[in-house]
Each structure stands twice: as C-alpha cells, then as structure tokens.
PDB file of N, CA and C in Angstrom:
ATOM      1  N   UNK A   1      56.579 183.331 121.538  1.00  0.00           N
ATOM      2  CA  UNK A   1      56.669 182.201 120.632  1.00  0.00           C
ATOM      3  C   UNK A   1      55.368 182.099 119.824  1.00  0.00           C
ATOM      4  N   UNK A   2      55.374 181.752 118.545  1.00  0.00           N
ATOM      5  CA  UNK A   2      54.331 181.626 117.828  1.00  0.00           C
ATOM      6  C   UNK A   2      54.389 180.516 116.790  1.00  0.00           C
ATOM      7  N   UNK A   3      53.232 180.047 116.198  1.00  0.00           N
ATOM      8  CA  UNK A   3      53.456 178.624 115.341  1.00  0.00           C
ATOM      9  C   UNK A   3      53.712 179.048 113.942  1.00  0.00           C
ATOM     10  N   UNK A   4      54.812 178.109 113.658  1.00  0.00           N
ATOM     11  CA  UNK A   4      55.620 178.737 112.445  1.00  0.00           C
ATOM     12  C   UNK A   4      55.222 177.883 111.307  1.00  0.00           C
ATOM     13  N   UNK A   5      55.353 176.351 112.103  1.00  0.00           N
ATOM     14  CA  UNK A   5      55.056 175.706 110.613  1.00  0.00           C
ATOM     15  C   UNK A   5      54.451 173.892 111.650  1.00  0.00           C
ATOM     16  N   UNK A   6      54.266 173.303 110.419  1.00  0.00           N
ATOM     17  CA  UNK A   6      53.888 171.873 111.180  1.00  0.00           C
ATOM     18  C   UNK A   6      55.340 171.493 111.629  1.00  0.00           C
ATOM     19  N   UNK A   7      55.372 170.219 112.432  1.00  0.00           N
ATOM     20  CA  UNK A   7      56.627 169.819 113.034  1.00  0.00           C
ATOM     21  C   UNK A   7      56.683 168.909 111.513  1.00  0.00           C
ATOM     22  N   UNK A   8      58.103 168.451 111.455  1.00  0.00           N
ATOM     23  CA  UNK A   8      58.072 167.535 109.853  1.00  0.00           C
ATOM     24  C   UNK A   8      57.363 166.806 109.539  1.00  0.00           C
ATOM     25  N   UNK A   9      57.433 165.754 110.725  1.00  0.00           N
ATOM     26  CA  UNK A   9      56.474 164.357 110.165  1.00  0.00           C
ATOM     27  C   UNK A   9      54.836 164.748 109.960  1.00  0.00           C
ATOM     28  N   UNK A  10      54.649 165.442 110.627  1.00  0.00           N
ATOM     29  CA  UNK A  10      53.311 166.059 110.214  1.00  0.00           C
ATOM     30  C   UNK A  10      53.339 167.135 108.810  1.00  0.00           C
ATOM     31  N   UNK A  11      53.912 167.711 108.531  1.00  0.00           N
ATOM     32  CA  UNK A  11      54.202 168.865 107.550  1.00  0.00           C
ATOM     33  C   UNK A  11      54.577 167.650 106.226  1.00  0.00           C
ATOM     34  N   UNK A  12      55.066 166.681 106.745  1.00  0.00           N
ATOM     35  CA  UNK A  12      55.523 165.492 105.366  1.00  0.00           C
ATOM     36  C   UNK A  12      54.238 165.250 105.018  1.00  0.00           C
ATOM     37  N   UNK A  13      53.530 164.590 106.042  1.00  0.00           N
ATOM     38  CA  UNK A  13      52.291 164.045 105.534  1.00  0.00           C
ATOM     39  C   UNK A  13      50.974 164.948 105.302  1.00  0.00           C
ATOM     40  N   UNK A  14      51.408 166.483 105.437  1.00  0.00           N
ATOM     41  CA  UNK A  14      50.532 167.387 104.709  1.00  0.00           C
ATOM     42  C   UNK A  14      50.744 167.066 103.204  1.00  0.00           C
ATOM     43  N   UNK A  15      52.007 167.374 103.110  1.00  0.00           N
ATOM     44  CA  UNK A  15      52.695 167.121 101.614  1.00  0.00           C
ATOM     45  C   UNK A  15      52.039 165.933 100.902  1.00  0.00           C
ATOM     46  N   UNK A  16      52.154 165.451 101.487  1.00  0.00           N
ATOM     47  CA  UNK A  16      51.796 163.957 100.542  1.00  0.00           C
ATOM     48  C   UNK A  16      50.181 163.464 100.296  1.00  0.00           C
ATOM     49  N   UNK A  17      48.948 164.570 101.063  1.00  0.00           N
ATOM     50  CA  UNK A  17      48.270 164.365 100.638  1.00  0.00           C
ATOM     51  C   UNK A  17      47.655 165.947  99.589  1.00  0.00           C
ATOM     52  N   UNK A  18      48.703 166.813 100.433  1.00  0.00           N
ATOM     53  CA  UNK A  18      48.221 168.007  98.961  1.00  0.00           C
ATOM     54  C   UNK A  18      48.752 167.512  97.715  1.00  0.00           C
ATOM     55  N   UNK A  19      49.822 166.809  97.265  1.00  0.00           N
ATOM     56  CA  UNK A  19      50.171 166.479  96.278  1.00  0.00           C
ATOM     57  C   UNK A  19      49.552 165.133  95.236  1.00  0.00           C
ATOM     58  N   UNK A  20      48.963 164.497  96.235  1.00  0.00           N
ATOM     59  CA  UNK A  20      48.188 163.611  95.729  1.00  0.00           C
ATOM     60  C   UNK A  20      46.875 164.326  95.463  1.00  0.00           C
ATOM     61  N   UNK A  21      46.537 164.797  96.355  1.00  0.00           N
ATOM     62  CA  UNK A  21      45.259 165.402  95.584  1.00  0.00           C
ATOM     63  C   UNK A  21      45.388 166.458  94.059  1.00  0.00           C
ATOM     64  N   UNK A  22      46.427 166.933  93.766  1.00  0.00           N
ATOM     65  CA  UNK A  22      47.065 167.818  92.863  1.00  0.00           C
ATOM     66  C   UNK A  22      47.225 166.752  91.980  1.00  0.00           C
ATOM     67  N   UNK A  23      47.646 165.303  91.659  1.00  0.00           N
ATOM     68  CA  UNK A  23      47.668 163.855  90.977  1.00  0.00           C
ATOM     69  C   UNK A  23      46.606 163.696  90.515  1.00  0.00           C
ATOM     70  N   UNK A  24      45.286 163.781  91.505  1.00  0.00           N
ATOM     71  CA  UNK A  24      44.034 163.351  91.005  1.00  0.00           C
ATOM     72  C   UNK A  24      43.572 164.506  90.537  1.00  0.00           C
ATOM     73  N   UNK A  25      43.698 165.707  90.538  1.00  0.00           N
ATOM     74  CA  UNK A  25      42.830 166.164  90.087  1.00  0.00           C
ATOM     75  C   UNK A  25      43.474 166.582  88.585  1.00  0.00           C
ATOM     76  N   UNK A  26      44.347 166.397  87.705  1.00  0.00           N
ATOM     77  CA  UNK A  26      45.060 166.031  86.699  1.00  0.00           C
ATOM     78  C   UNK A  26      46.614 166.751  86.727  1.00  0.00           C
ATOM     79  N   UNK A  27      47.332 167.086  87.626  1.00  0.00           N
ATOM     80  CA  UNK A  27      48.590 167.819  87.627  1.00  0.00           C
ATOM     81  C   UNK A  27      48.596 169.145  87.039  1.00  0.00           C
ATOM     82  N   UNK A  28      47.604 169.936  86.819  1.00  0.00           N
ATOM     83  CA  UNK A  28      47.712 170.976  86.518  1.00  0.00           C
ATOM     84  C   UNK A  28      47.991 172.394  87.096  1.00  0.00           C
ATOM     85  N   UNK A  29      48.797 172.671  86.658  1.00  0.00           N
ATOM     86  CA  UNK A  29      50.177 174.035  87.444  1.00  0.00           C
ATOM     87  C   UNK A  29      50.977 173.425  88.071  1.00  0.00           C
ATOM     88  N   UNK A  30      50.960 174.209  89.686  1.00  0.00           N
ATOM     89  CA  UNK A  30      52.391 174.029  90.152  1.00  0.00           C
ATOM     90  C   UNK A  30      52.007 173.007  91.126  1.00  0.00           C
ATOM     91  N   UNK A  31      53.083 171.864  90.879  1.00  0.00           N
ATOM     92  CA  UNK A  31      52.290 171.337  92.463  1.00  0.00           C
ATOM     93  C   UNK A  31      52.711 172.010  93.280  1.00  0.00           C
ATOM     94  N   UNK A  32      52.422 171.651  94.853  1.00  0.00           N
ATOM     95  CA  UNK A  32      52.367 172.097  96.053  1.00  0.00           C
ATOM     96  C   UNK A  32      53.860 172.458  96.014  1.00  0.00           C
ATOM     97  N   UNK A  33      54.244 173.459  97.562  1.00  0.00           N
ATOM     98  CA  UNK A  33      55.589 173.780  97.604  1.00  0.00           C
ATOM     99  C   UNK A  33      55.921 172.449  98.828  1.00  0.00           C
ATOM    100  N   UNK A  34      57.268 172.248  98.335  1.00  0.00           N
ATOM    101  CA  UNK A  34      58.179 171.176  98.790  1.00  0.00           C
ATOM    102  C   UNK A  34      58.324 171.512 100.668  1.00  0.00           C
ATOM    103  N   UNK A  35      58.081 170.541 101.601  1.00  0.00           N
ATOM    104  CA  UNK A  35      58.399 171.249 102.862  1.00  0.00           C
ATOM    105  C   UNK A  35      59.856 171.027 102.946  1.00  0.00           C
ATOM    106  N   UNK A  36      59.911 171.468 104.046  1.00  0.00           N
ATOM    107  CA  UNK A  36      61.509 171.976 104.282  1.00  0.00           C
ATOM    108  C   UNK A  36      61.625 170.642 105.430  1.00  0.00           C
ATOM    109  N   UNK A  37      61.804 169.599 105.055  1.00  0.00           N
ATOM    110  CA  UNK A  37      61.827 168.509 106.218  1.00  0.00           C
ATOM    111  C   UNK A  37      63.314 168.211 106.030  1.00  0.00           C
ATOM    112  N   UNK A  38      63.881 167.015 106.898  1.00  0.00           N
ATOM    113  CA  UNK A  38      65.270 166.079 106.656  1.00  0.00           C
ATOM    114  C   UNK A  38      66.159 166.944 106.753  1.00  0.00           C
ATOM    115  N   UNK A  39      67.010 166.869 105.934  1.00  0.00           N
ATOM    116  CA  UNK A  39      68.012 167.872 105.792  1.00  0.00           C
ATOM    117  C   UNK A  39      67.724 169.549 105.919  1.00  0.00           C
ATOM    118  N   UNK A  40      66.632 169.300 104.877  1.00  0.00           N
ATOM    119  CA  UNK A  40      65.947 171.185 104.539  1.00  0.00           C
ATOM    120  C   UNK A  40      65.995 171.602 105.633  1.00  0.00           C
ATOM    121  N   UNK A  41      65.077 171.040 106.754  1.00  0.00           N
ATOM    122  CA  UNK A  41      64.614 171.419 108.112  1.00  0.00           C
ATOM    123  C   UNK A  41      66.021 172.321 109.092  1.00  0.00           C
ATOM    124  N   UNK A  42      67.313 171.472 109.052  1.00  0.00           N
ATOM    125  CA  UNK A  42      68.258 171.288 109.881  1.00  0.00           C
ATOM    126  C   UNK A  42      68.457 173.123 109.217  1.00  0.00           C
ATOM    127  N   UNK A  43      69.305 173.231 108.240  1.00  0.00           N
ATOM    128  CA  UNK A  43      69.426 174.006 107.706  1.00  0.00           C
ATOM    129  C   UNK A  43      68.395 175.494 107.072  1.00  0.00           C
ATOM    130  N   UNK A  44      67.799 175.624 107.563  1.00  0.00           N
ATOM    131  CA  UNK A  44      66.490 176.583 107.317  1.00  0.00           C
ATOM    132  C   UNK A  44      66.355 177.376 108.398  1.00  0.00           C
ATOM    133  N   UNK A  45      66.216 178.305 108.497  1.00  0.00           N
ATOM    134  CA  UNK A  45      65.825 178.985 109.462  1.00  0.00           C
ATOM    135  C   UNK A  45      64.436 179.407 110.014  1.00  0.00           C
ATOM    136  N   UNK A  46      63.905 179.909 111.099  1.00  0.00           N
ATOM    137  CA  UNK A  46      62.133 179.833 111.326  1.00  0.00           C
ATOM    138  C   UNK A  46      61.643 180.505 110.308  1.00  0.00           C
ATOM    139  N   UNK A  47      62.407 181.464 110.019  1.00  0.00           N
ATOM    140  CA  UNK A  47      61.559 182.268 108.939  1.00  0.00           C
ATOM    141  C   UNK A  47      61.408 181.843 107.612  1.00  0.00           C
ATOM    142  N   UNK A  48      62.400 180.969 107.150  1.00  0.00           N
ATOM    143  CA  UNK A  48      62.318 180.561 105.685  1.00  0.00           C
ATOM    144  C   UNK A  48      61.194 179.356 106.153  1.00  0.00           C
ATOM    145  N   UNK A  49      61.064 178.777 107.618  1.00  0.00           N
ATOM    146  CA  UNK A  49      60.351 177.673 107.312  1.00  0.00           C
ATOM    147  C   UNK A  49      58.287 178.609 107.421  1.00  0.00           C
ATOM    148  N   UNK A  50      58.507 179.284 107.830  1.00  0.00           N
ATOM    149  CA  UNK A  50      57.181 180.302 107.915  1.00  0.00           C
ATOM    150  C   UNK A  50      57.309 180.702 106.846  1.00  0.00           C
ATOM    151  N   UNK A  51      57.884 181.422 106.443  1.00  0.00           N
ATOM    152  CA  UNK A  51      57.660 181.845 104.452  1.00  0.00           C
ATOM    153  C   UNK A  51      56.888 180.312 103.573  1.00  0.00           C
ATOM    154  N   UNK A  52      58.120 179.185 103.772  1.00  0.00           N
ATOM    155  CA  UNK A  52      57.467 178.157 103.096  1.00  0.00           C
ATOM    156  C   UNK A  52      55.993 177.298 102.893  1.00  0.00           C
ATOM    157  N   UNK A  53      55.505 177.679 105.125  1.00  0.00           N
ATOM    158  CA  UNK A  53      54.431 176.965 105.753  1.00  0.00           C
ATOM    159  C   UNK A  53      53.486 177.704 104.506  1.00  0.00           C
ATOM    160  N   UNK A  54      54.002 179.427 104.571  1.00  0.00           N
ATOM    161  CA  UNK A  54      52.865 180.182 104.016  1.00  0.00           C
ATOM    162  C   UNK A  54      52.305 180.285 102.345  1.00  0.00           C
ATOM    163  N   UNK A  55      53.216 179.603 102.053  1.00  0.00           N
ATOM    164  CA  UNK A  55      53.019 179.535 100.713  1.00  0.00           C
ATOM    165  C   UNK A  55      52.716 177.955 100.784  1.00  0.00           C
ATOM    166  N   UNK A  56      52.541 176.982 101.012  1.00  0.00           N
ATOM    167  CA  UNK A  56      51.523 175.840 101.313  1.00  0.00           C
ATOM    168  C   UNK A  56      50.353 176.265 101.463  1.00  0.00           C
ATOM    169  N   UNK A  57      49.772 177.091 102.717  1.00  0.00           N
ATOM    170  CA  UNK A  57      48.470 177.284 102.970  1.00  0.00           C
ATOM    171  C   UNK A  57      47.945 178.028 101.412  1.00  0.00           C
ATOM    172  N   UNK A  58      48.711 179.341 100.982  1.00  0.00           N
ATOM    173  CA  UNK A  58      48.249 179.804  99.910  1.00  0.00           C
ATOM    174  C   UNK A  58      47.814 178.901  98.667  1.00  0.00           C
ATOM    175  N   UNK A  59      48.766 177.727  98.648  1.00  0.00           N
ATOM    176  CA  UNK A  59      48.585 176.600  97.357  1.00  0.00           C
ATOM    177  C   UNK A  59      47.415 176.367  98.413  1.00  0.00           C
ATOM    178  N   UNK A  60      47.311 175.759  99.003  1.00  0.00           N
ATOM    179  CA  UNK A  60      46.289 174.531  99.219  1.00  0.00           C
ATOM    180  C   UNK A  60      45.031 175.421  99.292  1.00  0.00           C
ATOM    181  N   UNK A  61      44.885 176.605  99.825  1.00  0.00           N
ATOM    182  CA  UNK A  61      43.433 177.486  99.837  1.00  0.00           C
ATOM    183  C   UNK A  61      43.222 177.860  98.042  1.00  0.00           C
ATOM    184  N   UNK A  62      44.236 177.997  96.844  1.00  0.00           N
ATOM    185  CA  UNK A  62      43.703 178.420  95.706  1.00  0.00           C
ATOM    186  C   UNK A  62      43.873 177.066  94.813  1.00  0.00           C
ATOM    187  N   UNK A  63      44.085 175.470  95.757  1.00  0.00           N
ATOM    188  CA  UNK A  63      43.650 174.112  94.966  1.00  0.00           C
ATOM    189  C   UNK A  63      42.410 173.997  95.634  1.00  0.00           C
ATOM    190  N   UNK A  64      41.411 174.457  96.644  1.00  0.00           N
ATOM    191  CA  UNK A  64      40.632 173.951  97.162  1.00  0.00           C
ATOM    192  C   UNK A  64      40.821 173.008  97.770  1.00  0.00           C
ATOM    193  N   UNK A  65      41.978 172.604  98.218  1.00  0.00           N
ATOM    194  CA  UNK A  65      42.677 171.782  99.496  1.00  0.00           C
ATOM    195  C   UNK A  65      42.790 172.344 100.925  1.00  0.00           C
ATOM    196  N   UNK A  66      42.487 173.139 101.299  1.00  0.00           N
ATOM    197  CA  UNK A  66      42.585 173.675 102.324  1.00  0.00           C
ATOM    198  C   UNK A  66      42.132 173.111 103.530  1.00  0.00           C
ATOM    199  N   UNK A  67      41.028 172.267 103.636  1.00  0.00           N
ATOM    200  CA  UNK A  67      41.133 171.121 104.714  1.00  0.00           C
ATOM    201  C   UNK A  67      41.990 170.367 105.065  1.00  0.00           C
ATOM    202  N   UNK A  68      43.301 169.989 104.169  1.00  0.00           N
ATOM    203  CA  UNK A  68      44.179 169.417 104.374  1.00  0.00           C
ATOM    204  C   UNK A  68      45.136 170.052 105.792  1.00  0.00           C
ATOM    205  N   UNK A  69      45.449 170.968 105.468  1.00  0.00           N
ATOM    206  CA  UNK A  69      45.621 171.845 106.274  1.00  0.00           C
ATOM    207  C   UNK A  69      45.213 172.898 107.477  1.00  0.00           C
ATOM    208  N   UNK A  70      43.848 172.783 106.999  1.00  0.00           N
ATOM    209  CA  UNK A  70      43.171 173.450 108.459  1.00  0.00           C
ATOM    210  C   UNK A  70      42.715 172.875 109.803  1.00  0.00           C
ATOM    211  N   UNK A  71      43.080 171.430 110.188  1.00  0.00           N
ATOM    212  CA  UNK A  71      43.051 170.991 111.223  1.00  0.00           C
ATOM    213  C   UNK A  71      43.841 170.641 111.717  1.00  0.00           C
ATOM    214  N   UNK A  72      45.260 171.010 111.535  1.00  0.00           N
ATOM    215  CA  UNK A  72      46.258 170.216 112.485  1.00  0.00           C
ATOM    216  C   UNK A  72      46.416 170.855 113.475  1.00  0.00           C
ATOM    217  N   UNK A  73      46.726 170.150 114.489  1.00  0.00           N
ATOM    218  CA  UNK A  73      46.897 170.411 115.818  1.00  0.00           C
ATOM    219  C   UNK A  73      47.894 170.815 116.865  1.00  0.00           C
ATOM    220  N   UNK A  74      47.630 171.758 117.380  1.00  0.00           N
ATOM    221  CA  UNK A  74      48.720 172.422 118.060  1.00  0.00           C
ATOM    222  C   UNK A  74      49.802 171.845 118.486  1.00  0.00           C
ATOM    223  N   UNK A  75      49.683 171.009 118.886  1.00  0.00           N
ATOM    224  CA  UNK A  75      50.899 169.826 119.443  1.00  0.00           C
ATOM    225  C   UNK A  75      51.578 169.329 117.863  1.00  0.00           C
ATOM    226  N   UNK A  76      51.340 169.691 116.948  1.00  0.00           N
ATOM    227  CA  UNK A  76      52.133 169.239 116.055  1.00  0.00           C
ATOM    228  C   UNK A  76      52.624 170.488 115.292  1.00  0.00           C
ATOM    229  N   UNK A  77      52.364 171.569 115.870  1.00  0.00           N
ATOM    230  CA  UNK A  77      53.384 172.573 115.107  1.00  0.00           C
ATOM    231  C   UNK A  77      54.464 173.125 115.977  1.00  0.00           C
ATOM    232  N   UNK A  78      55.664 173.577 115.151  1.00  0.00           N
ATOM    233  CA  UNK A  78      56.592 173.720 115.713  1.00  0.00           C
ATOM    234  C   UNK A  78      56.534 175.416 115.935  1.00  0.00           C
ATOM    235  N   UNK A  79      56.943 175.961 116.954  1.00  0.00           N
ATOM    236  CA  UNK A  79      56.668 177.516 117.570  1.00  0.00           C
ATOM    237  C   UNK A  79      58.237 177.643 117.777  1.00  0.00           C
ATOM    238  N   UNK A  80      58.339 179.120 117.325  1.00  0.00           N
ATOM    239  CA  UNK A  80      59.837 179.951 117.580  1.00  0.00           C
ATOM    240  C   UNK A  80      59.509 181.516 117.463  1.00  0.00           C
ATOM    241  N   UNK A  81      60.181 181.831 117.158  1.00  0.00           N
ATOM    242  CA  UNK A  81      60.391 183.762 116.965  1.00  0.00           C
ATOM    243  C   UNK A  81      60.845 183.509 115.998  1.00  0.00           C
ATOM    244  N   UNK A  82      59.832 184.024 114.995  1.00  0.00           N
ATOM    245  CA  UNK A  82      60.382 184.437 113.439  1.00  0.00           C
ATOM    246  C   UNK A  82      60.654 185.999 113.337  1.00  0.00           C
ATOM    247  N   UNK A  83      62.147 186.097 112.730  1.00  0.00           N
ATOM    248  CA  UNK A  83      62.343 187.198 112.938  1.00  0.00           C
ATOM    249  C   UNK A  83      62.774 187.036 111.403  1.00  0.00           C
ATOM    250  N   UNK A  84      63.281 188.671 110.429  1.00  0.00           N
ATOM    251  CA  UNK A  84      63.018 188.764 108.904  1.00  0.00           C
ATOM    252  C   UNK A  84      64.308 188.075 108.481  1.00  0.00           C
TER     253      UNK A  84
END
C-alpha cells in the first residue's frame, strides 16, 4: 500500500487554499487542478486519483505554493495499490 492522494476533506482544503493563493496573486494561468472529491472521489479510480494528487503537487511547486502541500500528514492520506 502506498499514499496516493490526501483523504477529501483534507485534499478539499488543500484546494481551497492553493486556489486562493492563485486569487491573490492575480489569477494568472491555470488555476490549480480540481480534486477529485464528492462524487469525483466515488467514481475515480486510485490511479486517476494519483495522476490528479500529482499534478496538484506539480501546480503548487511551479506557483511557489508548495508548502501548502508539503505538510500533510500521514493520517490524512488515503493509501491503495495504484495500478496503470
């Protein structure tokens, strides 16, 4: 088993402060990628939700957000077998 992505409510409230910070700093490009929570979540599989986690970290390390993301805590990510 390995950590695939945040569990939602944590992965929501990544979202909501990479995107606010993407607000303040004037909306320029793409904002952040959308997590796969609520519905998304149910329907997604580990790997689309690890593809998605990974393209978050990539936004948030080339907004200079990357603290947002580099401390969450093990107990809040969700672990499976991502397979392709």
């Amino acid at each position: 088993m390995q950590e695939i992505c945040p569990n939602p409510l944590m992965w929501n409230k990544v979202y909501s402060k990479l995107k606010k910070a993407w607000v303040e700093s004037g909306g320029a490009g793409e904002q952040p990628p959308k997590p796969l929570v609520v519905d998304l979540w149910a329907y997604s599989s580990d790997h689309e939700k690890a593809e998605r986690w990974q393209q978050t970290l990539s936004w948030a390390l080339n907004h200079s957000c990357y603290s947002v993301v580099a401390d969450i805590a093990t107990n809040d990510m969700y672990t499976g077998a991502v397979t392709a």
